[in-house]
PDB file of N, CA and C in Angstrom:
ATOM      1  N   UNK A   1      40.953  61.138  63.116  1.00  0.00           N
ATOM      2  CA  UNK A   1      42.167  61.299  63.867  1.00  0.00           C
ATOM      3  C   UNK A   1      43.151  62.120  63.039  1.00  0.00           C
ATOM      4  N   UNK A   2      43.784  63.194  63.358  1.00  0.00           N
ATOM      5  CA  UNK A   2      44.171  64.540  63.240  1.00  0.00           C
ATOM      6  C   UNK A   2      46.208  63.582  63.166  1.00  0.00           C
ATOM      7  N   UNK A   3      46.838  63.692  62.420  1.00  0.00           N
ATOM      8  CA  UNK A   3      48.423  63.137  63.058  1.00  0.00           C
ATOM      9  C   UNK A   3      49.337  63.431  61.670  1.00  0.00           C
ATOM     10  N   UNK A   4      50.274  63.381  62.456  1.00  0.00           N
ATOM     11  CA  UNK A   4      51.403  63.914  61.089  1.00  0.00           C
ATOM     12  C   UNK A   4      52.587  62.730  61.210  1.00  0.00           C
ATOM     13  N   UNK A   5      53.659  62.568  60.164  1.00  0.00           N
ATOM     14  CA  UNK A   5      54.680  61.641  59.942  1.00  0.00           C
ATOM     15  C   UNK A   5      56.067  62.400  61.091  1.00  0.00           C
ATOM     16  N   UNK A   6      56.408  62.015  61.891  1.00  0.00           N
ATOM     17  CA  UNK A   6      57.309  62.838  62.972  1.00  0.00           C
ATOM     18  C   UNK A   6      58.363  61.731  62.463  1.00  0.00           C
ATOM     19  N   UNK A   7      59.973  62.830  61.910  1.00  0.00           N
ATOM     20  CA  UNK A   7      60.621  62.477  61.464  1.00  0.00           C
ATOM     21  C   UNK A   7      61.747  62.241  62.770  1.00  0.00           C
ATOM     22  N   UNK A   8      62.939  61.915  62.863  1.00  0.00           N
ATOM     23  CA  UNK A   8      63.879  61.284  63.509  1.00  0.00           C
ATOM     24  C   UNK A   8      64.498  62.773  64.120  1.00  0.00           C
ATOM     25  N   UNK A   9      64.454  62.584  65.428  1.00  0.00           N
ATOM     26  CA  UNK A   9      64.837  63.908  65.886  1.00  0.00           C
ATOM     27  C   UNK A   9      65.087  63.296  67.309  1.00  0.00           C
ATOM     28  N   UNK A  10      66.132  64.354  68.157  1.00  0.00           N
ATOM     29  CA  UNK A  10      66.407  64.453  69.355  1.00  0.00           C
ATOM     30  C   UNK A  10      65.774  65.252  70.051  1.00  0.00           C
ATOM     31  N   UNK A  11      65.680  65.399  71.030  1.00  0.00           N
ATOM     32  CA  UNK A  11      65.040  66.683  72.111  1.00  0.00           C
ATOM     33  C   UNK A  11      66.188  66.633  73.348  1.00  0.00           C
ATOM     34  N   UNK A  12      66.658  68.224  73.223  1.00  0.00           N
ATOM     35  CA  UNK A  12      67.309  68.781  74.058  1.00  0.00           C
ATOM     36  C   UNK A  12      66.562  69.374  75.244  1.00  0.00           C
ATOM     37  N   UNK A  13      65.978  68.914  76.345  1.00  0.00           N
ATOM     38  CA  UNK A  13      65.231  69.414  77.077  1.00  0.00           C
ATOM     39  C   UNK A  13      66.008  70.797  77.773  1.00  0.00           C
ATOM     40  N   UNK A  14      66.798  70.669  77.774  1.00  0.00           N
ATOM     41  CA  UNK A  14      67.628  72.140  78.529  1.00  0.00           C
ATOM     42  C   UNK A  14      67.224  73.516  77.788  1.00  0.00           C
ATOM     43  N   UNK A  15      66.825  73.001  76.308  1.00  0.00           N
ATOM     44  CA  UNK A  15      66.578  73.946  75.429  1.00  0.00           C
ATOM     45  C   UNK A  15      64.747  74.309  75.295  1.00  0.00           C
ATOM     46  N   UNK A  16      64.331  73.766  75.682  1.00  0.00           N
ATOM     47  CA  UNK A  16      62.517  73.728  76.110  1.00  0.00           C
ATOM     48  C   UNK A  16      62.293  74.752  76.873  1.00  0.00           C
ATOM     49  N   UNK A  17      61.472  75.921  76.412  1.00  0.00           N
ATOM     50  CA  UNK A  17      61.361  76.922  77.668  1.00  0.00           C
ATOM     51  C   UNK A  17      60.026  76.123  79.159  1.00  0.00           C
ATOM     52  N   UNK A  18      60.050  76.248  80.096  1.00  0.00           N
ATOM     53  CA  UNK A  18      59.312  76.386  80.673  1.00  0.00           C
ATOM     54  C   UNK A  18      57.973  76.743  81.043  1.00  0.00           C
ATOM     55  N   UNK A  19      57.034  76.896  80.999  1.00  0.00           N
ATOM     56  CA  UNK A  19      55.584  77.499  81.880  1.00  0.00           C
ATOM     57  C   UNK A  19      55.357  77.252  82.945  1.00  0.00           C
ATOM     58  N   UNK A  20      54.873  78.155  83.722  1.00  0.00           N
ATOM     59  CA  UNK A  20      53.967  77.979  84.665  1.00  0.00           C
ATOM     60  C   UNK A  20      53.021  77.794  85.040  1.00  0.00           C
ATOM     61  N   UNK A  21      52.256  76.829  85.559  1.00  0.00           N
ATOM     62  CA  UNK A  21      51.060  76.556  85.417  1.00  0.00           C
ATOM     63  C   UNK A  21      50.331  76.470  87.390  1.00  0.00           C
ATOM     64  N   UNK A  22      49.656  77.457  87.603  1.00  0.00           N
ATOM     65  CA  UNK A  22      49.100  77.383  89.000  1.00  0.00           C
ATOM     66  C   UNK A  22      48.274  76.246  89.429  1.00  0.00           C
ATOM     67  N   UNK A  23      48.627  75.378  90.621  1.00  0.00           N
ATOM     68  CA  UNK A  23      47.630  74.200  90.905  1.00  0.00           C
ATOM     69  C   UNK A  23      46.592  75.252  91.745  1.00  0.00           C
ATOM     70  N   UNK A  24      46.018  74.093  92.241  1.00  0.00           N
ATOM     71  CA  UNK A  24      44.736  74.420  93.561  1.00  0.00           C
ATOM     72  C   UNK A  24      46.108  75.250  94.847  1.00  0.00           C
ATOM     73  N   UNK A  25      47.333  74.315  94.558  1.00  0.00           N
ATOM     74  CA  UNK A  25      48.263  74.635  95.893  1.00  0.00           C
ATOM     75  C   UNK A  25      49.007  73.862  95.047  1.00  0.00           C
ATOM     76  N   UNK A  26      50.269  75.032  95.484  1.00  0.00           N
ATOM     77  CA  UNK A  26      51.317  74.676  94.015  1.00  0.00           C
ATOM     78  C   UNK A  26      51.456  75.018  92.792  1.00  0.00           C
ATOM     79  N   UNK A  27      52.993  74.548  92.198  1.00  0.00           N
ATOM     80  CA  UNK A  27      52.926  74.929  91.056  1.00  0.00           C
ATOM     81  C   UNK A  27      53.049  73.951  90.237  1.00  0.00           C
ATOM     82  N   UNK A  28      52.790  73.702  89.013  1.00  0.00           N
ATOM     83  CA  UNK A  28      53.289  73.027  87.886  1.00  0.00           C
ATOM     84  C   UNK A  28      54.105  74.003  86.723  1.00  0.00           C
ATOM     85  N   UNK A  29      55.273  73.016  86.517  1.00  0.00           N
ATOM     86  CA  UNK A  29      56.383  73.897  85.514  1.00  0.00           C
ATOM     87  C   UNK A  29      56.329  72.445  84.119  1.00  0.00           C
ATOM     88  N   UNK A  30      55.847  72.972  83.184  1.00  0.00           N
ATOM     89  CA  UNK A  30      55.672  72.469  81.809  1.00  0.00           C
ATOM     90  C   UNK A  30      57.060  72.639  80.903  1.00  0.00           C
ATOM     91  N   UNK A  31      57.674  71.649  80.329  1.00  0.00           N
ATOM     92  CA  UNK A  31      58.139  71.731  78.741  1.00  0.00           C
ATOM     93  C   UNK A  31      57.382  70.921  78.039  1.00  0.00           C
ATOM     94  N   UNK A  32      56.812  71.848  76.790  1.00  0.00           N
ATOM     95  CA  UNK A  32      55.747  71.173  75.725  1.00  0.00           C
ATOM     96  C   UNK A  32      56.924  70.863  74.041  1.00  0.00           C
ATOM     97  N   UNK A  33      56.546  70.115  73.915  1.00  0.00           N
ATOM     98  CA  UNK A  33      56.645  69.776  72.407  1.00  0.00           C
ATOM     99  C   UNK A  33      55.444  69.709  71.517  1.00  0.00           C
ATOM    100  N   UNK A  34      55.305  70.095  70.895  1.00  0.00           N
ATOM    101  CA  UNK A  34      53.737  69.710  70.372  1.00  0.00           C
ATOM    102  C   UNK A  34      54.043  69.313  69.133  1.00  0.00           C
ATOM    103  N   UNK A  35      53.247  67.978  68.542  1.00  0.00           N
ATOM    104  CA  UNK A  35      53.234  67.967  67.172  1.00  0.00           C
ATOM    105  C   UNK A  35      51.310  67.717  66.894  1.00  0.00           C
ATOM    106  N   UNK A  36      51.096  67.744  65.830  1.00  0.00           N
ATOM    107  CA  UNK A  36      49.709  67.443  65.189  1.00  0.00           C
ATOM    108  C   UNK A  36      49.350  65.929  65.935  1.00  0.00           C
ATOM    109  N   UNK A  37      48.290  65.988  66.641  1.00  0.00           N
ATOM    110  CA  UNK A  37      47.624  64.960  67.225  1.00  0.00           C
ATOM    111  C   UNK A  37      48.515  64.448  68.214  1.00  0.00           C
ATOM    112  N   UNK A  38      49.976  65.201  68.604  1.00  0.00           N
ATOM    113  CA  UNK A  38      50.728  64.621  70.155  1.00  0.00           C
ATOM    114  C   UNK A  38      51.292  65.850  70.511  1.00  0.00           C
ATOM    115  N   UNK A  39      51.495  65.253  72.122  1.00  0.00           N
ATOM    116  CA  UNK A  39      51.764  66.064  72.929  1.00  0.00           C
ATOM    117  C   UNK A  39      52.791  65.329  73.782  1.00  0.00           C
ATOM    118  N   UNK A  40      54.216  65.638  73.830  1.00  0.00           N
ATOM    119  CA  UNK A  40      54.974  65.161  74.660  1.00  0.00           C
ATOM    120  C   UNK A  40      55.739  66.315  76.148  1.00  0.00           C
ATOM    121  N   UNK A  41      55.405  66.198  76.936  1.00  0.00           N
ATOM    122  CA  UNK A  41      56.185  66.904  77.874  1.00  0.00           C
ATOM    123  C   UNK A  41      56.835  66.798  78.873  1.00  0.00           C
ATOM    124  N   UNK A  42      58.007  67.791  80.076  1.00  0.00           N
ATOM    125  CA  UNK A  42      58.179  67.429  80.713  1.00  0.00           C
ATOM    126  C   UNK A  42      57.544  68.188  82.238  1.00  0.00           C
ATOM    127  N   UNK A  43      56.730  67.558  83.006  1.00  0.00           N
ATOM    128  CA  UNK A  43      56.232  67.991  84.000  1.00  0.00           C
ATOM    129  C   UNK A  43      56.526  68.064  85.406  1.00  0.00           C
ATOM    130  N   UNK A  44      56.868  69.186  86.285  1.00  0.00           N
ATOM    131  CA  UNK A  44      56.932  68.857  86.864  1.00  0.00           C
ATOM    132  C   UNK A  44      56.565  69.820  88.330  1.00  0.00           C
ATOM    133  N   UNK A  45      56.312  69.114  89.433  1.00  0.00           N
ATOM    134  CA  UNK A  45      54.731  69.554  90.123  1.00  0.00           C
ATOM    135  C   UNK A  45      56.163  69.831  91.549  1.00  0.00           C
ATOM    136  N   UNK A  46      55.094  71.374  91.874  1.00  0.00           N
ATOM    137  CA  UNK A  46      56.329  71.708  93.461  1.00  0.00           C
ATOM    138  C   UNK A  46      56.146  70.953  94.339  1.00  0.00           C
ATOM    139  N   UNK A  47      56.699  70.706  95.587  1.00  0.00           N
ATOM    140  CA  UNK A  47      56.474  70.780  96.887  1.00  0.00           C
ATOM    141  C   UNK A  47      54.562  70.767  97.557  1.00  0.00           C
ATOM    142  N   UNK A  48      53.776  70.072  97.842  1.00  0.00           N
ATOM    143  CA  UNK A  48      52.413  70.817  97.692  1.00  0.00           C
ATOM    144  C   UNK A  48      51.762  70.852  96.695  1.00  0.00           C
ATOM    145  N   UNK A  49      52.211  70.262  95.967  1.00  0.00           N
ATOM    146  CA  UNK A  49      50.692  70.541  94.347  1.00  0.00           C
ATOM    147  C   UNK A  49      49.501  69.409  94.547  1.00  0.00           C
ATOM    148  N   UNK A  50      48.307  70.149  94.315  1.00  0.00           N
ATOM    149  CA  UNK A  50      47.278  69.937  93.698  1.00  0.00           C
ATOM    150  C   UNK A  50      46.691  70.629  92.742  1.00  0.00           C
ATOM    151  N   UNK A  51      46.101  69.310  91.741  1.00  0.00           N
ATOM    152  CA  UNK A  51      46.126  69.648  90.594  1.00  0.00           C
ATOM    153  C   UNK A  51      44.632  70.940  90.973  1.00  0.00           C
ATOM    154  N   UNK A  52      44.357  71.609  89.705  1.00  0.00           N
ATOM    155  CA  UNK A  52      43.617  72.690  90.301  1.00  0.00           C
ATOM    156  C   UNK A  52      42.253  72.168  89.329  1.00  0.00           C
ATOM    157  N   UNK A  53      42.037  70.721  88.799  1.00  0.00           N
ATOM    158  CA  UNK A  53      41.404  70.337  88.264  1.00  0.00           C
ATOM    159  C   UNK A  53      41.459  68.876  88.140  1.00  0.00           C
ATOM    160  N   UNK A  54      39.593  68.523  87.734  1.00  0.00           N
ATOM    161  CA  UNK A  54      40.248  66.794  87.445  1.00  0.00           C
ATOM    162  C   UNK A  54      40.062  67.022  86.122  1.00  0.00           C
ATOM    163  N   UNK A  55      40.932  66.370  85.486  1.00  0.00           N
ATOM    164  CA  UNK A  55      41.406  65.793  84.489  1.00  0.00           C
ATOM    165  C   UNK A  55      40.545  64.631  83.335  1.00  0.00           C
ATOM    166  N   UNK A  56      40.130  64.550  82.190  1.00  0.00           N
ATOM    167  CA  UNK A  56      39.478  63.394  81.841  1.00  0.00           C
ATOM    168  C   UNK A  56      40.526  63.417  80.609  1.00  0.00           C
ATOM    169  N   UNK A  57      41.306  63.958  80.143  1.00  0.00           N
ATOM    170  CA  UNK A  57      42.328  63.464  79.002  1.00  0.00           C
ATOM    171  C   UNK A  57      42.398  62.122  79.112  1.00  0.00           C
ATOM    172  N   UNK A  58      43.205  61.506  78.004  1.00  0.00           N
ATOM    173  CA  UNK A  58      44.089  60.231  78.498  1.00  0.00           C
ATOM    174  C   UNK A  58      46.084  61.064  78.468  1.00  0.00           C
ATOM    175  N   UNK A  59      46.572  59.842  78.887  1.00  0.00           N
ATOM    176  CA  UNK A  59      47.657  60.137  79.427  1.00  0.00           C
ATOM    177  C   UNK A  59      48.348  59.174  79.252  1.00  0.00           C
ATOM    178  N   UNK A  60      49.922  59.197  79.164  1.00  0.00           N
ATOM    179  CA  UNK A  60      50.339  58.291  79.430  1.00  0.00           C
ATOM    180  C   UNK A  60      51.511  58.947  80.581  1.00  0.00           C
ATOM    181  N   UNK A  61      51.623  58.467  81.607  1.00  0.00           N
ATOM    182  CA  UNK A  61      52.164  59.576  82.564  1.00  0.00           C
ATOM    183  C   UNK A  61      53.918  58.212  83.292  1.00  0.00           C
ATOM    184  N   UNK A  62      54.578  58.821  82.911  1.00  0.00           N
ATOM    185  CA  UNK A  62      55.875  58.004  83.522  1.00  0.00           C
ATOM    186  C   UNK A  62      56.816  59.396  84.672  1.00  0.00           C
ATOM    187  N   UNK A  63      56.807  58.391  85.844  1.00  0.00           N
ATOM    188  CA  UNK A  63      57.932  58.810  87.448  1.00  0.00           C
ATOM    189  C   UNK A  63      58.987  58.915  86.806  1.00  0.00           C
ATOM    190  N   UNK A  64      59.953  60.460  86.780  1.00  0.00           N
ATOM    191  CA  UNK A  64      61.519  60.164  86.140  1.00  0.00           C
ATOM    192  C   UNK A  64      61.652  60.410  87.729  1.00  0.00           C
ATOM    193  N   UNK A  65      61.686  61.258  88.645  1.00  0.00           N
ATOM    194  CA  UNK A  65      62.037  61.767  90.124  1.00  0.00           C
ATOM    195  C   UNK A  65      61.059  61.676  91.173  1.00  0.00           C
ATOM    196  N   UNK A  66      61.450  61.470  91.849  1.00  0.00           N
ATOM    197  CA  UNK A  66      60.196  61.742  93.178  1.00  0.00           C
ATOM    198  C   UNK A  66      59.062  60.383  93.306  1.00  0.00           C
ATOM    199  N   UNK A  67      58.157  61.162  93.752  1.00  0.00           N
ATOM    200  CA  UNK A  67      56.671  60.982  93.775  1.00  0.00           C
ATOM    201  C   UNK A  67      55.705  61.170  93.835  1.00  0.00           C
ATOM    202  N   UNK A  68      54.181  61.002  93.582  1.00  0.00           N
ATOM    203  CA  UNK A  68      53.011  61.381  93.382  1.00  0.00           C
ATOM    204  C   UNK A  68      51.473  60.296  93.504  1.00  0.00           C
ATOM    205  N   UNK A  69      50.363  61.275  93.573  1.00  0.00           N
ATOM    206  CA  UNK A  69      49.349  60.156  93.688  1.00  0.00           C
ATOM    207  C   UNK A  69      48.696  60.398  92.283  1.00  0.00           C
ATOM    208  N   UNK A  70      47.898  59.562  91.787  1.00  0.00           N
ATOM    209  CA  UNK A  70      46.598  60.688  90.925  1.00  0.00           C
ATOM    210  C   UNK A  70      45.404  60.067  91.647  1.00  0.00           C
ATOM    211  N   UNK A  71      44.751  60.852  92.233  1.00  0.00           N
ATOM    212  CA  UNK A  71      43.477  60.510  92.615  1.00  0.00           C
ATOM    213  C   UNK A  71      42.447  60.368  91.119  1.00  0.00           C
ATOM    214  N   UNK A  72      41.578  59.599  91.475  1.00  0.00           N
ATOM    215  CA  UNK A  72      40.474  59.255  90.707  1.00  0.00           C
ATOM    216  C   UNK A  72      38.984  59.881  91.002  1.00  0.00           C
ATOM    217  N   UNK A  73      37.986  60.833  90.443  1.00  0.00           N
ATOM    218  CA  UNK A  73      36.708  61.149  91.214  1.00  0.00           C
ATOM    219  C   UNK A  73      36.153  60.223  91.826  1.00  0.00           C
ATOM    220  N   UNK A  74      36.239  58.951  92.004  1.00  0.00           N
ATOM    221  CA  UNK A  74      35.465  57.652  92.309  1.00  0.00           C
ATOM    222  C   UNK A  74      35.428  57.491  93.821  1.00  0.00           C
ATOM    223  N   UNK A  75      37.113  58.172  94.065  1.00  0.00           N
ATOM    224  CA  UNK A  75      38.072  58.072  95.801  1.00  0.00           C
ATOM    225  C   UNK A  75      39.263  56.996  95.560  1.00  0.00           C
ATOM    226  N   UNK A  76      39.307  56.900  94.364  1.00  0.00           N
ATOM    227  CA  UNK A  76      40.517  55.466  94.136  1.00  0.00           C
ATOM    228  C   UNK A  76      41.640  56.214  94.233  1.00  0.00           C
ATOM    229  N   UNK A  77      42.919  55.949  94.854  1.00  0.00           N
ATOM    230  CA  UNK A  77      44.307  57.196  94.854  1.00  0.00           C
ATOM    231  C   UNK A  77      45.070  55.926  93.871  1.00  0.00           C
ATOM    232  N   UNK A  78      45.947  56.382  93.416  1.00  0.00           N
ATOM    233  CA  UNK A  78      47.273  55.207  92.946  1.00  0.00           C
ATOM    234  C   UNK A  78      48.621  56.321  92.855  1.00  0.00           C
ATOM    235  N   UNK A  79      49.169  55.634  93.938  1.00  0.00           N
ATOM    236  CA  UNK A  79      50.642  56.102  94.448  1.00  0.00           C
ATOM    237  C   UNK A  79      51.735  55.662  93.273  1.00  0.00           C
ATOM    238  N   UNK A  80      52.651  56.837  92.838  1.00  0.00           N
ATOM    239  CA  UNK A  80      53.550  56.137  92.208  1.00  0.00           C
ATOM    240  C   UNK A  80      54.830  56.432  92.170  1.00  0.00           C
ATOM    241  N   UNK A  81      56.334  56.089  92.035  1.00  0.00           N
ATOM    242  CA  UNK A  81      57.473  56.458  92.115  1.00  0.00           C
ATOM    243  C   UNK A  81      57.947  56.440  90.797  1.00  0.00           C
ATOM    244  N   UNK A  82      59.182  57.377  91.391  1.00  0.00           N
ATOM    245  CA  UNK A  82      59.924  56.836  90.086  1.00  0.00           C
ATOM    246  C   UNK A  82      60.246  55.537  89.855  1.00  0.00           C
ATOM    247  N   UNK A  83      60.280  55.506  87.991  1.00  0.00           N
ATOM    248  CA  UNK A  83      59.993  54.244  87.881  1.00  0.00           C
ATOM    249  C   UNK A  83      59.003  53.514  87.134  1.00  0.00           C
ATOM    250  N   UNK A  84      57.758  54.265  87.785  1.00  0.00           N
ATOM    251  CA  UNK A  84      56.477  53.584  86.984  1.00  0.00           C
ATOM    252  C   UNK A  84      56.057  54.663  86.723  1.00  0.00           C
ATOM    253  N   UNK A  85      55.083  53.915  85.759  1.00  0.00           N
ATOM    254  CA  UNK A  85      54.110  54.697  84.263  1.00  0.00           C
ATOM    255  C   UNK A  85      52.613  54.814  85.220  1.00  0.00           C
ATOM    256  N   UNK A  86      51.362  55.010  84.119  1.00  0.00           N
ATOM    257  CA  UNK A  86      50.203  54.989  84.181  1.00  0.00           C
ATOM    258  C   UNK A  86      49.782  55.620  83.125  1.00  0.00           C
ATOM    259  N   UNK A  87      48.590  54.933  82.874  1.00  0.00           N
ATOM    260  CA  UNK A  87      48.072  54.635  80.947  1.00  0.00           C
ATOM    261  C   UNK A  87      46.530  54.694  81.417  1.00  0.00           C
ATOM    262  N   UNK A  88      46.080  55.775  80.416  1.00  0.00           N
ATOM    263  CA  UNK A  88      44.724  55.895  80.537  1.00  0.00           C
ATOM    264  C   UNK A  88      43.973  56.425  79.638  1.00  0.00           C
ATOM    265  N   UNK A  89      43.465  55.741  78.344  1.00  0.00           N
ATOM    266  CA  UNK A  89      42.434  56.584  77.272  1.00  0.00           C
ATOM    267  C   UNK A  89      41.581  57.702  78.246  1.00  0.00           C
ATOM    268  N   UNK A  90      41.197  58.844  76.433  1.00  0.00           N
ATOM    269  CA  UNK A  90      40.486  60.399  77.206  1.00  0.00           C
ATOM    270  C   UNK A  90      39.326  59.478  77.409  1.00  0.00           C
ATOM    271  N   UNK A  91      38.470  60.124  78.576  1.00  0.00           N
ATOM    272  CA  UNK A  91      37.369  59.482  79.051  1.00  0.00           C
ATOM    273  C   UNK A  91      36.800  59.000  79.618  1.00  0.00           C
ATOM    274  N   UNK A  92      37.940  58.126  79.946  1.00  0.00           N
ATOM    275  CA  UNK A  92      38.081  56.636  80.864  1.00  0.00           C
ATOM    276  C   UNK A  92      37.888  56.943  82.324  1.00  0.00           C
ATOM    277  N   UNK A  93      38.532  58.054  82.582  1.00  0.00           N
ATOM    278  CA  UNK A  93      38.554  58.301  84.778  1.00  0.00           C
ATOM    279  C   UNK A  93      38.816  60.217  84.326  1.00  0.00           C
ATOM    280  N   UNK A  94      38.245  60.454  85.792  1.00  0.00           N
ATOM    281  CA  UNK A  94      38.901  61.948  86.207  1.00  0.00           C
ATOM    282  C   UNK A  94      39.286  61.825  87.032  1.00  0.00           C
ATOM    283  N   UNK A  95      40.441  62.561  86.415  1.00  0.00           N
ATOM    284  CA  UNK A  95      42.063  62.338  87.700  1.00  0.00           C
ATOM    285  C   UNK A  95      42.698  63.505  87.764  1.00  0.00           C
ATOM    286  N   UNK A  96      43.163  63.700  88.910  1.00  0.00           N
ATOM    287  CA  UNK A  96      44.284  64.414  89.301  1.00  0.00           C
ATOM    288  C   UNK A  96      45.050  64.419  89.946  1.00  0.00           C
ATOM    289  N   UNK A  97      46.044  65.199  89.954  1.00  0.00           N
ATOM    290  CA  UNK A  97      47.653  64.713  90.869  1.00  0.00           C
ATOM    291  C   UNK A  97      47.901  65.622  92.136  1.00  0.00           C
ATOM    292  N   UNK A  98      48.433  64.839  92.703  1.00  0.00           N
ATOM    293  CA  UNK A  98      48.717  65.214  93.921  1.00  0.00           C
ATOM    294  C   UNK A  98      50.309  65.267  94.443  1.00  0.00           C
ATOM    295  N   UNK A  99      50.915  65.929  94.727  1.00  0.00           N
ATOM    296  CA  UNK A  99      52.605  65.626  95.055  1.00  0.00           C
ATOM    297  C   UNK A  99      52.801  66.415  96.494  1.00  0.00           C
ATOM    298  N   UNK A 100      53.463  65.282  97.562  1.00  0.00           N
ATOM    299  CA  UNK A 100      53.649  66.398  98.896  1.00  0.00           C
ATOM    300  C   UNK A 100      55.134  66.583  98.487  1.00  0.00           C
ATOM    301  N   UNK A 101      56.001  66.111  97.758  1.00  0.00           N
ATOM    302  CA  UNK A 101      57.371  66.423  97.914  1.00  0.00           C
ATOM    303  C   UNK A 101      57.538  66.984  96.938  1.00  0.00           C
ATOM    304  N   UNK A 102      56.924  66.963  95.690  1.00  0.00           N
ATOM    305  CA  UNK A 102      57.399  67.197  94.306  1.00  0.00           C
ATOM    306  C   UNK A 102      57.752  65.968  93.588  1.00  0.00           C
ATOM    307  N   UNK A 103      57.769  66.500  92.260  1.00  0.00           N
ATOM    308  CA  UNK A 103      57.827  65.208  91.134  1.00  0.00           C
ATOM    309  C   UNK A 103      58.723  65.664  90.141  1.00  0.00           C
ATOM    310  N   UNK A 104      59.003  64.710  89.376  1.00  0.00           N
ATOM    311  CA  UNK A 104      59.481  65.363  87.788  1.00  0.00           C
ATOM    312  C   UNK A 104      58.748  63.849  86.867  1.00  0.00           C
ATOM    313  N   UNK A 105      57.881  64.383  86.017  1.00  0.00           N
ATOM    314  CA  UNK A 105      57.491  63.258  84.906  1.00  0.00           C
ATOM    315  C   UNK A 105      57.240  63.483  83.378  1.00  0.00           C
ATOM    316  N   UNK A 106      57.491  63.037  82.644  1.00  0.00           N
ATOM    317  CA  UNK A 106      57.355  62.768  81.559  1.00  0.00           C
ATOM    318  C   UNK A 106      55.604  62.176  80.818  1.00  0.00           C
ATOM    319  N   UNK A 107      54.931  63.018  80.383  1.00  0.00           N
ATOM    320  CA  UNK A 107      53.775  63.417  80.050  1.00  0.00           C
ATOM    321  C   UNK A 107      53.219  62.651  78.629  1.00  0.00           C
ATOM    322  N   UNK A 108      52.763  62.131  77.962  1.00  0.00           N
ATOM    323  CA  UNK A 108      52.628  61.855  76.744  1.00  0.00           C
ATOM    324  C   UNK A 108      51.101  61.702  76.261  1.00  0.00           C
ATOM    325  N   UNK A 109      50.646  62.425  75.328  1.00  0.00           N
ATOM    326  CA  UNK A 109      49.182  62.313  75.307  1.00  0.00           C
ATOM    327  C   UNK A 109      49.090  63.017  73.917  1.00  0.00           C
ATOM    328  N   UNK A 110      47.910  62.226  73.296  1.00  0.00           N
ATOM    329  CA  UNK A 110      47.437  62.996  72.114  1.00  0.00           C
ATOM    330  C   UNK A 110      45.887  61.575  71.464  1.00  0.00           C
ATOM    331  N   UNK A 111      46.262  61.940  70.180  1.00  0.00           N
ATOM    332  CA  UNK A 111      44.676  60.703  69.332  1.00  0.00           C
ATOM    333  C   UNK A 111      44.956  59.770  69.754  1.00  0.00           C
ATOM    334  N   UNK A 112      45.891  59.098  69.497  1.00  0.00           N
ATOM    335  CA  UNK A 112      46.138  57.609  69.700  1.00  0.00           C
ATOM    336  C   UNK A 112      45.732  57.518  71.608  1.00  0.00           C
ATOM    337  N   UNK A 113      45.208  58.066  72.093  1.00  0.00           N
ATOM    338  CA  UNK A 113      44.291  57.724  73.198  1.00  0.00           C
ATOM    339  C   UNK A 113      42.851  58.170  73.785  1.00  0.00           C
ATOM    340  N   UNK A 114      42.325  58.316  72.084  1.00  0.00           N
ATOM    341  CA  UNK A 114      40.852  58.238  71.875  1.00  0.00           C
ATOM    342  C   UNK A 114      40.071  56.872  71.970  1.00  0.00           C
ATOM    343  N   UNK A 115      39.313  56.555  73.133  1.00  0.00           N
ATOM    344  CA  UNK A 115      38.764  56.009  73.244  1.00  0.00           C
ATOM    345  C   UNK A 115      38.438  55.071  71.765  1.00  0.00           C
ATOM    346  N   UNK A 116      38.527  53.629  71.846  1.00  0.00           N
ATOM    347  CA  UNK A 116      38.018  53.046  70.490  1.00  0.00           C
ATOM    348  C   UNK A 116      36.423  52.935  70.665  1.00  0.00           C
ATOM    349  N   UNK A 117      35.823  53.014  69.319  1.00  0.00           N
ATOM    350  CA  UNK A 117      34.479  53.171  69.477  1.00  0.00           C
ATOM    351  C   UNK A 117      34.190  51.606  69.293  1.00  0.00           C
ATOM    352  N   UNK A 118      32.445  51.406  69.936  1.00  0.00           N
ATOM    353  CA  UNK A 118      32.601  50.097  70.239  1.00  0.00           C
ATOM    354  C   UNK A 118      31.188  49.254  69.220  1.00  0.00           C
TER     355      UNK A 118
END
């Protein structure tokens, strides 16, 4: 596991540039932070997004606005608002998101959601 000592700091998100990221339908607009072994961001999916992929990362995914589904390959959906989270080691499910109105969420992922070996 790859990680560094992350010292005491604020994040000005106003100051985060943006990306664009094309769904299947829709867009996704990214602010990344990156440090060694994390990834914190802020995400957030248009009007219409599907994701343009499933997903097997882990995640830790928290509702600041709106709402969204993440479907599961299995057919499992889980609806969520602002408000609530969803926590998932890499590995575990392939998922992806779905938004008919749009979202805004807060993204968090890196080692510390490597599967423990058994």
């Amino acid at each position: 596991m790859s990680r560094e000592n992350i010292p005491f700091q604020t994040i000005d998100w106003t100051l985060i540039p943006k990306t664009e990221h094309q769904g299947e339908t829709g867009n996704a607009y990214w602010q990344t932070l990156q440090f060694k072994g994390l990834r914190i961001r802020i995400v957030e999916y248009s009007k219409g997004y599907l994701a343009d992929h499933w997903c097997q990362k882990g995640h830790i995914v928290h509702c600041l606005e709106g709402e969204f589904s993440s479907e599961n390959r299995d057919g499992s959906v889980f609806h969520l608002k602002q408000g609530m989270t969803y926590v998932v080691s890499d590995d575990l499910s392939a998922h992806r998101s779905i938004s008919e109105t749009g979202v805004k969420l807060m993204i968090i992922d890196g080692d510390f959601l490597q599967p423990v070996p058994e």
